[in-house]
Protein backbone atom coordinates (compact mmCIF):
# COMPACT_ATOMS: atom_id res chain seq x y z
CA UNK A 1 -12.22 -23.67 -16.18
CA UNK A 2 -9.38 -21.78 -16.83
CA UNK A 3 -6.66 -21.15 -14.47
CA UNK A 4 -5.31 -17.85 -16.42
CA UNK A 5 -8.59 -16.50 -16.09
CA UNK A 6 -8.78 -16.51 -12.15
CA UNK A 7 -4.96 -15.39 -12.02
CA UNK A 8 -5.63 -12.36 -14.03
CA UNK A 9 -8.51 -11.30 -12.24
CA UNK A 10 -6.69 -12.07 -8.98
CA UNK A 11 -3.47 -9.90 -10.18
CA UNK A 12 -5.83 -7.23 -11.69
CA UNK A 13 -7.36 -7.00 -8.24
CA UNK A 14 -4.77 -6.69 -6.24
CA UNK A 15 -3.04 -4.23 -8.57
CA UNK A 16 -6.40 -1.88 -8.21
CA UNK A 17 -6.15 -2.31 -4.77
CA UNK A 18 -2.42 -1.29 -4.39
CA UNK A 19 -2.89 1.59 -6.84
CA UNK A 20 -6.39 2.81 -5.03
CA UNK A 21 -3.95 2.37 -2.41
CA UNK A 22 -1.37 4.86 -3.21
CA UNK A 23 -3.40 7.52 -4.81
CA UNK A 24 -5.40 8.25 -1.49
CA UNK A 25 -2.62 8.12 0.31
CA UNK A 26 -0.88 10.68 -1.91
CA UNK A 27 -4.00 12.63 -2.31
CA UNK A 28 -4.34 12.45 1.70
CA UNK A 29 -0.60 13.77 1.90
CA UNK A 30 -1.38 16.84 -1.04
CA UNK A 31 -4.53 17.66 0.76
């Protein structure tokens, strides 16, 4: 198992998230 593995998809996901994140709520503001 590799530890770099699991801490890249954890930081990938939660960089998604945050970006999802900010582009609805700057699509919610433009709409």
């Amino acid at each position: 198992m590799d530890d770099i593995t699991y801490t890249d998809a954890f930081v990938i996901g939660t960089v998604s998230s945050a970006l999802f994140g900010y582009i609805a709520v700057r699509w919610m503001i433009n709409y």
